[in-house]
PDB file of N, CA and C in Angstrom:
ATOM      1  N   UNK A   1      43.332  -9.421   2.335  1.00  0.00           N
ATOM      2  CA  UNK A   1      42.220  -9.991   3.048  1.00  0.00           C
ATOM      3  C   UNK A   1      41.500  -8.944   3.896  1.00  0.00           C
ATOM      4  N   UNK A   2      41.951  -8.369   4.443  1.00  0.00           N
ATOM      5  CA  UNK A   2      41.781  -7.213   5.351  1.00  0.00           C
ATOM      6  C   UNK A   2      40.792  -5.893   4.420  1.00  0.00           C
ATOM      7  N   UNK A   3      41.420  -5.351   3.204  1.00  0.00           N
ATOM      8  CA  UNK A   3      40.650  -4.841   2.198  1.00  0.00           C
ATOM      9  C   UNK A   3      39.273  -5.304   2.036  1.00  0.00           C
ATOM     10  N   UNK A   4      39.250  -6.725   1.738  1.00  0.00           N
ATOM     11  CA  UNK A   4      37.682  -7.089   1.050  1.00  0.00           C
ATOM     12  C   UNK A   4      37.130  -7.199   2.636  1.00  0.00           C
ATOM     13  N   UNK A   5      37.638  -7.586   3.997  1.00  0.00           N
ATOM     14  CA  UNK A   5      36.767  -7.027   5.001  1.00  0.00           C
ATOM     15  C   UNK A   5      35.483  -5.930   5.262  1.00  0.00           C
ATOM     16  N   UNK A   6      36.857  -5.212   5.144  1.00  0.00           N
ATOM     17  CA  UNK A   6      36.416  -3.641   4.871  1.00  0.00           C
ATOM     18  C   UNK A   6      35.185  -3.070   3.941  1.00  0.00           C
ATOM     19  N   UNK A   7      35.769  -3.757   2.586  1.00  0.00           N
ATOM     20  CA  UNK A   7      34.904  -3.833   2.058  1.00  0.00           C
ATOM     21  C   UNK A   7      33.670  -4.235   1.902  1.00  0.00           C
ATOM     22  N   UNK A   8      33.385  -5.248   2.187  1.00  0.00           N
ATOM     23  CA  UNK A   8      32.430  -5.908   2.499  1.00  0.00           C
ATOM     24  C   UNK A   8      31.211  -5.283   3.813  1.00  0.00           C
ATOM     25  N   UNK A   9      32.332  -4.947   4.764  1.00  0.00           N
ATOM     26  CA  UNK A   9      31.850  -4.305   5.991  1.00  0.00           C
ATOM     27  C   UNK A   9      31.019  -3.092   5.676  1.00  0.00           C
ATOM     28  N   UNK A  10      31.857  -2.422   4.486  1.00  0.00           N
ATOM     29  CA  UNK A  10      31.338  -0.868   3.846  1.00  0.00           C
ATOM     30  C   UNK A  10      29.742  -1.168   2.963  1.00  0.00           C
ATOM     31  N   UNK A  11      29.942  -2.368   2.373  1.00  0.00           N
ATOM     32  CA  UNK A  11      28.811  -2.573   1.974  1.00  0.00           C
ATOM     33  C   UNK A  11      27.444  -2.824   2.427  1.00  0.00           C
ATOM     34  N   UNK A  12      27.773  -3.863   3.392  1.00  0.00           N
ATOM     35  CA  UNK A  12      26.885  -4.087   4.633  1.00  0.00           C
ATOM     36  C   UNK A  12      25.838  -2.999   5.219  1.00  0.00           C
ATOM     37  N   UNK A  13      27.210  -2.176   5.409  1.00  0.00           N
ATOM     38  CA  UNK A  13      26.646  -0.606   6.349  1.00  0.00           C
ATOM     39  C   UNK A  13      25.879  -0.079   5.412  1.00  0.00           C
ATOM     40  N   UNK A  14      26.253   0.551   3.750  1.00  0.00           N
ATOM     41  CA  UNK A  14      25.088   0.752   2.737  1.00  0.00           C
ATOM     42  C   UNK A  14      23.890   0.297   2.577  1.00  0.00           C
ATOM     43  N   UNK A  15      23.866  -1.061   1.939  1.00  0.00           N
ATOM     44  CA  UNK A  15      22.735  -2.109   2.453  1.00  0.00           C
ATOM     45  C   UNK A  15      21.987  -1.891   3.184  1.00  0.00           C
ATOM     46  N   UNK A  16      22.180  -2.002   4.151  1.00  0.00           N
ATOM     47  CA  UNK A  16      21.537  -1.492   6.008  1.00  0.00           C
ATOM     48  C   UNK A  16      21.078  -0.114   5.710  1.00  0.00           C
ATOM     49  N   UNK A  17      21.854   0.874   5.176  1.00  0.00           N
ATOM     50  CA  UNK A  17      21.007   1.965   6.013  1.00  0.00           C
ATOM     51  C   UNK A  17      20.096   2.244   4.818  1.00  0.00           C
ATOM     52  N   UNK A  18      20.145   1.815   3.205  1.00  0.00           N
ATOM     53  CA  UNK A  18      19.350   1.838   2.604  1.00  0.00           C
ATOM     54  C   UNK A  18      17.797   1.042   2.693  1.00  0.00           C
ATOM     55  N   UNK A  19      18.062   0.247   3.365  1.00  0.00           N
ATOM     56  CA  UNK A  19      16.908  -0.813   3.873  1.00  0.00           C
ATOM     57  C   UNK A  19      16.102   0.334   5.004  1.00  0.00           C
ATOM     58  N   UNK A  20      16.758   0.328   5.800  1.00  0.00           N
ATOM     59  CA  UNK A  20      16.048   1.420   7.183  1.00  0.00           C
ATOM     60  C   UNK A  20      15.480   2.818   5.896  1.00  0.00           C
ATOM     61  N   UNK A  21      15.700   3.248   5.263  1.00  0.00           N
ATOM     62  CA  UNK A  21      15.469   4.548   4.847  1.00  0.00           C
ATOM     63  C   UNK A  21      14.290   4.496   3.741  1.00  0.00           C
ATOM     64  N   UNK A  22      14.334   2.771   3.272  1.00  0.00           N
ATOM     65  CA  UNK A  22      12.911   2.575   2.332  1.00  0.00           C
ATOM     66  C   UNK A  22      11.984   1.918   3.124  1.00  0.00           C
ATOM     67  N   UNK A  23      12.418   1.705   4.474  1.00  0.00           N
ATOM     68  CA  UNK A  23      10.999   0.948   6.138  1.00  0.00           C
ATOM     69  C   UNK A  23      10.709   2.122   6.536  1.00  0.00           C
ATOM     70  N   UNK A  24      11.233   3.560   6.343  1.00  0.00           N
ATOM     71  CA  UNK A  24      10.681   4.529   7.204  1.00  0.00           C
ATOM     72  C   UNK A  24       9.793   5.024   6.488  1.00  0.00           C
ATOM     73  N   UNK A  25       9.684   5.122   5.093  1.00  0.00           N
ATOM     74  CA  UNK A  25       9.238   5.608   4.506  1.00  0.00           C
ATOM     75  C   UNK A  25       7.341   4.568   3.691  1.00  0.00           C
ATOM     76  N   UNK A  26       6.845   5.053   4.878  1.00  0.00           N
ATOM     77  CA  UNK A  26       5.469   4.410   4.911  1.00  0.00           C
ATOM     78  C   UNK A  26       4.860   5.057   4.022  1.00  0.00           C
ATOM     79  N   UNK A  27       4.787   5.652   3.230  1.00  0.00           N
ATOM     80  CA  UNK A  27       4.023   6.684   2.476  1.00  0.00           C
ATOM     81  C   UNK A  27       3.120   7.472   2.833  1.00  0.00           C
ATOM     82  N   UNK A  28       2.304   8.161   2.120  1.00  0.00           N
ATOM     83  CA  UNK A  28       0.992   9.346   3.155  1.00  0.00           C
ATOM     84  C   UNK A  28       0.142   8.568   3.895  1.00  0.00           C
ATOM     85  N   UNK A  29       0.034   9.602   5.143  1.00  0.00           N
ATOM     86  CA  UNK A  29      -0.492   8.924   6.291  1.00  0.00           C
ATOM     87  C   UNK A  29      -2.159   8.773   5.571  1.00  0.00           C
ATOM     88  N   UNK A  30      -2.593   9.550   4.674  1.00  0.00           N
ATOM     89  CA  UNK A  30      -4.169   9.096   3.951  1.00  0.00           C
ATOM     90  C   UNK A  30      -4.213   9.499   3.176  1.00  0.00           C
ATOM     91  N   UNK A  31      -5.007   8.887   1.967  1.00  0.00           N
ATOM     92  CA  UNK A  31      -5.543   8.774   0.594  1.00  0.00           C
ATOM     93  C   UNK A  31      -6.910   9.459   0.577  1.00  0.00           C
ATOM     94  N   UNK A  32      -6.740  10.413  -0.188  1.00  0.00           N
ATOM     95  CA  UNK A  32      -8.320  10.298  -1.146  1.00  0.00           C
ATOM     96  C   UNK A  32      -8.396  10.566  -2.392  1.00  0.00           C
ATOM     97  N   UNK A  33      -9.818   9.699  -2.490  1.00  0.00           N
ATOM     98  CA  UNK A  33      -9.682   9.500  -3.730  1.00  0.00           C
ATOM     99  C   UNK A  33     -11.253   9.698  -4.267  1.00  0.00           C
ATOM    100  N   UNK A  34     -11.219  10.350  -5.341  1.00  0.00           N
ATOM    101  CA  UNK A  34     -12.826  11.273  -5.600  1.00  0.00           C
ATOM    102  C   UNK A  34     -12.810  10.288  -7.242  1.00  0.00           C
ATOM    103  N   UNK A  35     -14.427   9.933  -6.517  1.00  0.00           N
ATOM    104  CA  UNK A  35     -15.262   9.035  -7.254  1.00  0.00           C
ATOM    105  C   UNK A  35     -16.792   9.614  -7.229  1.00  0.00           C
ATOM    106  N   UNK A  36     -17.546   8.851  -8.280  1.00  0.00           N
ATOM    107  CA  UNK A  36     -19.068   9.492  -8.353  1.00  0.00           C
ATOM    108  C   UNK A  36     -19.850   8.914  -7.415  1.00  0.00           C
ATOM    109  N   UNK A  37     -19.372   7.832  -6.774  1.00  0.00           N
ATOM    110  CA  UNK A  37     -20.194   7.295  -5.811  1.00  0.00           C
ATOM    111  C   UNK A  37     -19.953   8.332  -4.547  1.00  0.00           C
ATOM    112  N   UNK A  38     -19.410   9.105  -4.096  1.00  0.00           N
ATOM    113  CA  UNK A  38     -18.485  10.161  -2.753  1.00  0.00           C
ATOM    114  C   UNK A  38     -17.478   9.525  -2.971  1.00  0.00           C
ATOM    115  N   UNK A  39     -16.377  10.617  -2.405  1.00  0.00           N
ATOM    116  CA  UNK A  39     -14.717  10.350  -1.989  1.00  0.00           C
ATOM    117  C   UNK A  39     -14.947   9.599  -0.755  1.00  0.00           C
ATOM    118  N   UNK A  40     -13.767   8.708  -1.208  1.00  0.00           N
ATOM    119  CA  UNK A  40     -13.681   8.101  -0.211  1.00  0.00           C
ATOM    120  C   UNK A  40     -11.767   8.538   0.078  1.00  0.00           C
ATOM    121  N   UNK A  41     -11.780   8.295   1.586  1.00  0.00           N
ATOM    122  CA  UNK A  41     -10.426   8.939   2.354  1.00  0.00           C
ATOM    123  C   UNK A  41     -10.259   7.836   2.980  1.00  0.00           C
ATOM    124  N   UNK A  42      -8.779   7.495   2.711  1.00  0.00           N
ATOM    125  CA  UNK A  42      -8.630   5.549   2.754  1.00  0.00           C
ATOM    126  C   UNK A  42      -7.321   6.345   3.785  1.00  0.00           C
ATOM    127  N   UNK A  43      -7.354   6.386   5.371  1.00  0.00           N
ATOM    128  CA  UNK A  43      -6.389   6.377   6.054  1.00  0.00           C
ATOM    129  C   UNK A  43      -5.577   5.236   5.883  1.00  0.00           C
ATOM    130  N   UNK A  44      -3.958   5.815   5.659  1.00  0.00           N
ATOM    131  CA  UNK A  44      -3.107   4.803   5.249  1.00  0.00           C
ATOM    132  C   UNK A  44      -2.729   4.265   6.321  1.00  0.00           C
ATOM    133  N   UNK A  45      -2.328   5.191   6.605  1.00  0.00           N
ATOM    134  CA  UNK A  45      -1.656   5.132   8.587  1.00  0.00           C
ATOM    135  C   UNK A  45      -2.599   3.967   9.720  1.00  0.00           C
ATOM    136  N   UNK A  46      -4.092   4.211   9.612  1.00  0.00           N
ATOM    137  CA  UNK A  46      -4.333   3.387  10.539  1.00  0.00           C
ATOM    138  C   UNK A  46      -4.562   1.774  10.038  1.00  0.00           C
ATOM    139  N   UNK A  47      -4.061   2.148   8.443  1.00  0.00           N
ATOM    140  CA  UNK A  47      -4.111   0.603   7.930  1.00  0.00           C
ATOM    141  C   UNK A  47      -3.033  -0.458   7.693  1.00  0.00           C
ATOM    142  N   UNK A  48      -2.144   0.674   8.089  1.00  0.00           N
ATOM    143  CA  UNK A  48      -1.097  -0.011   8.183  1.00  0.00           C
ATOM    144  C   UNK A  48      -0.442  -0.612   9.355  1.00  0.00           C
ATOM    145  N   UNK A  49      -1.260   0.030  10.519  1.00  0.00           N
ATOM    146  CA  UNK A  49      -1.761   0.015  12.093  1.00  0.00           C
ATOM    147  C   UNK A  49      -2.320  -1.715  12.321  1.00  0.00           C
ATOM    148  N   UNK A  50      -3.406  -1.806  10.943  1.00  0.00           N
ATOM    149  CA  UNK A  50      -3.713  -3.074  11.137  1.00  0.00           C
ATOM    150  C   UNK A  50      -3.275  -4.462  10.422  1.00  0.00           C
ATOM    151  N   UNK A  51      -2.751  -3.806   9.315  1.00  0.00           N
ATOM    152  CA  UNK A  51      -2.085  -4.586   8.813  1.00  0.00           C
ATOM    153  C   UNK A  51      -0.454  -4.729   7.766  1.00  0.00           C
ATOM    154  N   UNK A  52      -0.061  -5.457   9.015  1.00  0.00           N
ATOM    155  CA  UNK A  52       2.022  -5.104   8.801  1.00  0.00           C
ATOM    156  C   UNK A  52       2.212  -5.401   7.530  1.00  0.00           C
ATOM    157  N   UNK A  53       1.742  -6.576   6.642  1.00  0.00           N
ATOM    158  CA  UNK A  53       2.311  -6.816   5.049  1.00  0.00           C
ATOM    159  C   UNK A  53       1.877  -5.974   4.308  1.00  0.00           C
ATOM    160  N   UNK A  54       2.847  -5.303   3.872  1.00  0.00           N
ATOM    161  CA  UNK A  54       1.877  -4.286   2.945  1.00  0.00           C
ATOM    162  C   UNK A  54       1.894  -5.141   1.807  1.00  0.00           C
ATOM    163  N   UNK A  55       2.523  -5.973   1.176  1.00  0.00           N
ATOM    164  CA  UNK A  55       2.493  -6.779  -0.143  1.00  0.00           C
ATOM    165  C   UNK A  55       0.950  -7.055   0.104  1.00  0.00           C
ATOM    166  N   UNK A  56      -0.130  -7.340   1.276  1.00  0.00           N
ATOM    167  CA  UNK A  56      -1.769  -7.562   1.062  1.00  0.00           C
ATOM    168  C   UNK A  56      -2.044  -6.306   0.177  1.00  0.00           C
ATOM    169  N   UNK A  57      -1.922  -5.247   0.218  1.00  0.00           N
ATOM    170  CA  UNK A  57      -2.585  -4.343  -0.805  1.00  0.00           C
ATOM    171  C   UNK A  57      -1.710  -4.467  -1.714  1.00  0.00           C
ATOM    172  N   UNK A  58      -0.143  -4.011  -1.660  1.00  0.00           N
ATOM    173  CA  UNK A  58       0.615  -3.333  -2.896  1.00  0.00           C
ATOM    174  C   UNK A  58       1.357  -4.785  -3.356  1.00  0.00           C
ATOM    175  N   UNK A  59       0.392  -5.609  -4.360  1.00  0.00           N
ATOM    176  CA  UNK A  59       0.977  -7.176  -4.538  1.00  0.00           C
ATOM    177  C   UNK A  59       1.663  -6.647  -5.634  1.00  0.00           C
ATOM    178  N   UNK A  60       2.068  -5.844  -6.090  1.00  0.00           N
ATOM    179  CA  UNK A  60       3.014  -5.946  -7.035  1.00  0.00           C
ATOM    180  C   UNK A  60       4.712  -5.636  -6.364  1.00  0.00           C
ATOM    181  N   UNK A  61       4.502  -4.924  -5.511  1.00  0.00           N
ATOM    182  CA  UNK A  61       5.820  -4.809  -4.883  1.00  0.00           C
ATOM    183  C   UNK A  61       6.166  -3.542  -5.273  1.00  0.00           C
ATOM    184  N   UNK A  62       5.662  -2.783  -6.026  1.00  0.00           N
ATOM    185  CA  UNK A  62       6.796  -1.922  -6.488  1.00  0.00           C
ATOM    186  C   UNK A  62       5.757  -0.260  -5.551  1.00  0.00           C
ATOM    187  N   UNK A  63       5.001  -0.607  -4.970  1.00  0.00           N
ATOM    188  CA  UNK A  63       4.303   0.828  -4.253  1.00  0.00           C
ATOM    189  C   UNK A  63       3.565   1.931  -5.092  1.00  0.00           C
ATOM    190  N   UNK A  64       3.480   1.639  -6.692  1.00  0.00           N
ATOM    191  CA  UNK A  64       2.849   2.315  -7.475  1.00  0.00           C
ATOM    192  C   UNK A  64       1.371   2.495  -6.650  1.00  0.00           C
ATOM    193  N   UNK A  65       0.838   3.899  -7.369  1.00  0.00           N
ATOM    194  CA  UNK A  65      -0.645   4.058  -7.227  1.00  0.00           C
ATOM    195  C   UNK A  65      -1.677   2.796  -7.702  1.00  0.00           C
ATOM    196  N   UNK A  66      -2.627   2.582  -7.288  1.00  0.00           N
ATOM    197  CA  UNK A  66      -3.650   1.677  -7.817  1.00  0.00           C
ATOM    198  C   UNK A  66      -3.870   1.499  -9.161  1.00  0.00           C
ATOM    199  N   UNK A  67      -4.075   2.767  -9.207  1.00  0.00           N
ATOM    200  CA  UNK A  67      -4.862   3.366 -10.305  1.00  0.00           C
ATOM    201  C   UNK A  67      -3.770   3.339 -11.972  1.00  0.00           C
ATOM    202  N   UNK A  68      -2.441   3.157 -11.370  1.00  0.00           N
ATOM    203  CA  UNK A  68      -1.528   2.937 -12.226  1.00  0.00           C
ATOM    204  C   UNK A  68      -1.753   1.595 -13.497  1.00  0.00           C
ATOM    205  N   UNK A  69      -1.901   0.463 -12.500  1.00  0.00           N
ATOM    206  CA  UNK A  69      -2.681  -0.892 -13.259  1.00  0.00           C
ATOM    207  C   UNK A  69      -4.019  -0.599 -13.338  1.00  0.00           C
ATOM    208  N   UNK A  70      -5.068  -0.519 -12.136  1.00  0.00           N
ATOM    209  CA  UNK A  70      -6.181  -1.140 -12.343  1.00  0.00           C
ATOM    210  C   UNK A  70      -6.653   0.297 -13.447  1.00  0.00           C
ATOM    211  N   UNK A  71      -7.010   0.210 -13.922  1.00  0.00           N
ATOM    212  CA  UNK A  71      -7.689   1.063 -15.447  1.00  0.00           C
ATOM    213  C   UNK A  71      -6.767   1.900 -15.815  1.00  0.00           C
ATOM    214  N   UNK A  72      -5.897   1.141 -15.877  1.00  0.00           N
ATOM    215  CA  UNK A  72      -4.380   1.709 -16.685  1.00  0.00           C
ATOM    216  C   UNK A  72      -3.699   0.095 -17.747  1.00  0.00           C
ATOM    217  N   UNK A  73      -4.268  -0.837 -17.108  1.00  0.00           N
ATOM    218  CA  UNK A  73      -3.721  -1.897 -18.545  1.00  0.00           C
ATOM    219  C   UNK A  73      -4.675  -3.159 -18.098  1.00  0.00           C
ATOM    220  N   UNK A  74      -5.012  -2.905 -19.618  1.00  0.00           N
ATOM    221  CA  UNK A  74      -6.255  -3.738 -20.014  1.00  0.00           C
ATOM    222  C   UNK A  74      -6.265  -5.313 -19.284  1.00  0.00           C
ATOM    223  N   UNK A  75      -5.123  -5.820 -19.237  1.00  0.00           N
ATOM    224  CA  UNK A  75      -5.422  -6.852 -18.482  1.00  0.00           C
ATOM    225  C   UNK A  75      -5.714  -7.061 -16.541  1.00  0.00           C
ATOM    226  N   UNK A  76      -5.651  -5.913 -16.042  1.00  0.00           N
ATOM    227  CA  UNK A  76      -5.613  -6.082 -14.610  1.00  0.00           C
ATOM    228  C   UNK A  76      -7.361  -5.390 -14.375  1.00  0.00           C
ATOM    229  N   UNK A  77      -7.951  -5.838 -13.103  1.00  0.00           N
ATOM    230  CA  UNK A  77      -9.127  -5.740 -13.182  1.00  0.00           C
ATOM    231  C   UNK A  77      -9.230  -4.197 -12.791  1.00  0.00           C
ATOM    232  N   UNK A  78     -10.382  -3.785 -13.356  1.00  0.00           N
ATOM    233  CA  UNK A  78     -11.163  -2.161 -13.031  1.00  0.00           C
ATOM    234  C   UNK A  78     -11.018  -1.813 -11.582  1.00  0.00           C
ATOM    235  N   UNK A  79     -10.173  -0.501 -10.946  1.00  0.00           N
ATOM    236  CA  UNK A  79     -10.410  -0.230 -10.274  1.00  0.00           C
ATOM    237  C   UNK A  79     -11.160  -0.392  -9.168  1.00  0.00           C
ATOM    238  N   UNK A  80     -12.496  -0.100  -9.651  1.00  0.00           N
ATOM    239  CA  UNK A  80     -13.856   0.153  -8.590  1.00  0.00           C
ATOM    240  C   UNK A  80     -14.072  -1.806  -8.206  1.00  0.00           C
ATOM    241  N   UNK A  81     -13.817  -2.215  -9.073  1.00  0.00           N
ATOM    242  CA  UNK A  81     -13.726  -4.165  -8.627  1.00  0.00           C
ATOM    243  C   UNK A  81     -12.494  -4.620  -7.776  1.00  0.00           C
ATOM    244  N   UNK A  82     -11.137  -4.413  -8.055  1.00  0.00           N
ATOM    245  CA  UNK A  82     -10.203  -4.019  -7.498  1.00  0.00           C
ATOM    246  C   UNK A  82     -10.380  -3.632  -5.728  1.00  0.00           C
ATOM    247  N   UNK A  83     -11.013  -2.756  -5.417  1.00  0.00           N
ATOM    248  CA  UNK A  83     -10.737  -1.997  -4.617  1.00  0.00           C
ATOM    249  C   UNK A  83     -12.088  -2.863  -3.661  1.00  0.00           C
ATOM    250  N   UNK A  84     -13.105  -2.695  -4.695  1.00  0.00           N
ATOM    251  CA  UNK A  84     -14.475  -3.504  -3.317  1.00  0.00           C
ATOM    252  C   UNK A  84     -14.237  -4.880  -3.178  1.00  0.00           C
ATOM    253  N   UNK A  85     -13.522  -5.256  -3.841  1.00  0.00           N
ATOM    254  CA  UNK A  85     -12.949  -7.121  -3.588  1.00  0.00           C
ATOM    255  C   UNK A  85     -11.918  -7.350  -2.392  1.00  0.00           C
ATOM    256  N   UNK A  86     -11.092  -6.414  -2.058  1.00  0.00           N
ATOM    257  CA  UNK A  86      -9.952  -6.289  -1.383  1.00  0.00           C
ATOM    258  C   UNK A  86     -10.438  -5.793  -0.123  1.00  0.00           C
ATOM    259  N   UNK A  87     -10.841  -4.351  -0.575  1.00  0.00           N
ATOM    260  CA  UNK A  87     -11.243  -3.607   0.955  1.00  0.00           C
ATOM    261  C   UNK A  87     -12.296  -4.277   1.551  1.00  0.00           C
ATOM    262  N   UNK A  88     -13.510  -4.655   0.861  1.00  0.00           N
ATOM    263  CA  UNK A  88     -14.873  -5.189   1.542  1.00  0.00           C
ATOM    264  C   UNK A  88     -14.776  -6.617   2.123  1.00  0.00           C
ATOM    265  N   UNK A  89     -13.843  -7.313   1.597  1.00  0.00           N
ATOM    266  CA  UNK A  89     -13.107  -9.165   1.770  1.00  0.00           C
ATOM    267  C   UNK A  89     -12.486  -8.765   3.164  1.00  0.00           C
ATOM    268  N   UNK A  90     -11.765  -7.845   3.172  1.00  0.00           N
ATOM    269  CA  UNK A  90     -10.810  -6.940   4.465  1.00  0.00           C
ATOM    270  C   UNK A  90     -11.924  -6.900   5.750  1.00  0.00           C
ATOM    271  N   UNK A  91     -12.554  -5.938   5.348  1.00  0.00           N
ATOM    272  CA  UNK A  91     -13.679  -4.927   6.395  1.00  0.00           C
ATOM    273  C   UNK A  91     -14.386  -6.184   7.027  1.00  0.00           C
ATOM    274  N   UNK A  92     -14.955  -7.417   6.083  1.00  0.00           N
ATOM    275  CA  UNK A  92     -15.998  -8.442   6.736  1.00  0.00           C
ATOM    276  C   UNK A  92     -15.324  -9.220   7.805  1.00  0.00           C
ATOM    277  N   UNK A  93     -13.926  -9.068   7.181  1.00  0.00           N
ATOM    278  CA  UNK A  93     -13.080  -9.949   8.647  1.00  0.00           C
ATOM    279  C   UNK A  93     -12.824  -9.172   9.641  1.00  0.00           C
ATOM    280  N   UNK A  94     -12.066  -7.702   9.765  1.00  0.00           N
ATOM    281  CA  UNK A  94     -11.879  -6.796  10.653  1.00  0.00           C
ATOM    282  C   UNK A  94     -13.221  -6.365  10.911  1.00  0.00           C
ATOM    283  N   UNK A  95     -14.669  -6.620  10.829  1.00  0.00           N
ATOM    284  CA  UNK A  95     -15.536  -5.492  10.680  1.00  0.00           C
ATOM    285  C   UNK A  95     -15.391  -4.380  10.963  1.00  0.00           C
ATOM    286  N   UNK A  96     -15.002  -3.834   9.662  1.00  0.00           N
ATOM    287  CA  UNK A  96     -14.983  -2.796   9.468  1.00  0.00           C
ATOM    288  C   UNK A  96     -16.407  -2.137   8.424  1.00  0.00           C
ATOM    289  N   UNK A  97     -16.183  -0.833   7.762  1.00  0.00           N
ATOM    290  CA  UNK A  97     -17.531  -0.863   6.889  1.00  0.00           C
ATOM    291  C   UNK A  97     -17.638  -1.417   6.258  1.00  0.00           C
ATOM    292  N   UNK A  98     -19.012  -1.852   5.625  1.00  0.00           N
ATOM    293  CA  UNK A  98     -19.277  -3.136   3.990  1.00  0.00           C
ATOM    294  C   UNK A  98     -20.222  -1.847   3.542  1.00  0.00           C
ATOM    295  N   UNK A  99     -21.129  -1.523   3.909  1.00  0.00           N
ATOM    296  CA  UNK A  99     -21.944  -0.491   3.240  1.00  0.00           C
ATOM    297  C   UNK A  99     -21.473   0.466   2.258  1.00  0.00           C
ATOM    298  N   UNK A 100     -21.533   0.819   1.428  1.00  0.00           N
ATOM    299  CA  UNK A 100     -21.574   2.550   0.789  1.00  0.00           C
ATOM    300  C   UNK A 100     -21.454   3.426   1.070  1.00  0.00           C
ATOM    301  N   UNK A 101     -22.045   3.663   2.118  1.00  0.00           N
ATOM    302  CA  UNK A 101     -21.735   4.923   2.688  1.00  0.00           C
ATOM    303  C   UNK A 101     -20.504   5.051   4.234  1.00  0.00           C
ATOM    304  N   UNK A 102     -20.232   3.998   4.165  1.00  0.00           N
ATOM    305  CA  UNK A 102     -19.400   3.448   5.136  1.00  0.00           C
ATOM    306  C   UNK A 102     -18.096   4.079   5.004  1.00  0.00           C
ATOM    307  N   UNK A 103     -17.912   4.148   3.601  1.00  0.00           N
ATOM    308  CA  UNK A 103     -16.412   4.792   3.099  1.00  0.00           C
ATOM    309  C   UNK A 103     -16.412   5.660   1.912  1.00  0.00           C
ATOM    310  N   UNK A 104     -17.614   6.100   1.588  1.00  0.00           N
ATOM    311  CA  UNK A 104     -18.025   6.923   0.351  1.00  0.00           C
ATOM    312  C   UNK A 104     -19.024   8.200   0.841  1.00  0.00           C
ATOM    313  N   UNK A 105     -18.116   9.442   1.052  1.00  0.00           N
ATOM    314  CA  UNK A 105     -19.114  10.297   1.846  1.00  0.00           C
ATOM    315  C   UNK A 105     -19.073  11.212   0.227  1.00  0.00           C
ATOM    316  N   UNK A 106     -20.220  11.902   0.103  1.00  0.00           N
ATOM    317  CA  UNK A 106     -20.387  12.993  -0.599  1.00  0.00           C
ATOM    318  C   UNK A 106     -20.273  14.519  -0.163  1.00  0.00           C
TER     319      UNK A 106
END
């Protein structure tokens, strides 16, 4: 009885510190990303500042790049739709930018 304690206890502690070691790991503090409209530089850090779920952007769960689905398999929507549906739906509630040039510098 005492064994599977232990055991159990040992597992726990794994568990745990594997959990803490994939929460620290917020990914790059900012993105850019070069498009024909200007790059746009998507600070991660202060968006994550505003918003704690990251499942709102990364709904798949797994933290892949965007760009992995959206114009990577035919069924998930285009990028550039993708991205102004989410971020601009975002920005009108936080006002933040809606414009073009708001987040697309050349």
């Amino acid at each position: 009885m005492k064994k599977m304690l232990v055991l159990l206890a040992i597992v726990a502690l794994v568990a745990t510190s594997a959990f803490v070691a994939v929460a620290q790991d917020k990914g790059p503090a900012s993105i850019k990303m070069e498009v024909k409209m200007g790059d746009v530089t998507f600070d991660h850090a202060k968006h994550q500042g505003i918003e704690a779920d990251c499942a709102v952007c990364h709904h798949t769960g797994d933290y892949a790049k965007c760009k992995s689905c959206h114009g990577g398999k035919p069924d998930a929507p285009k990028s550039k739709k993708a991205y102004h549906k989410l971020c601009k739906d975002c920005h009108k509630k936080q006002s933040g930018p809606t414009k073009c040039k708001g987040c697309h510098v050349k």
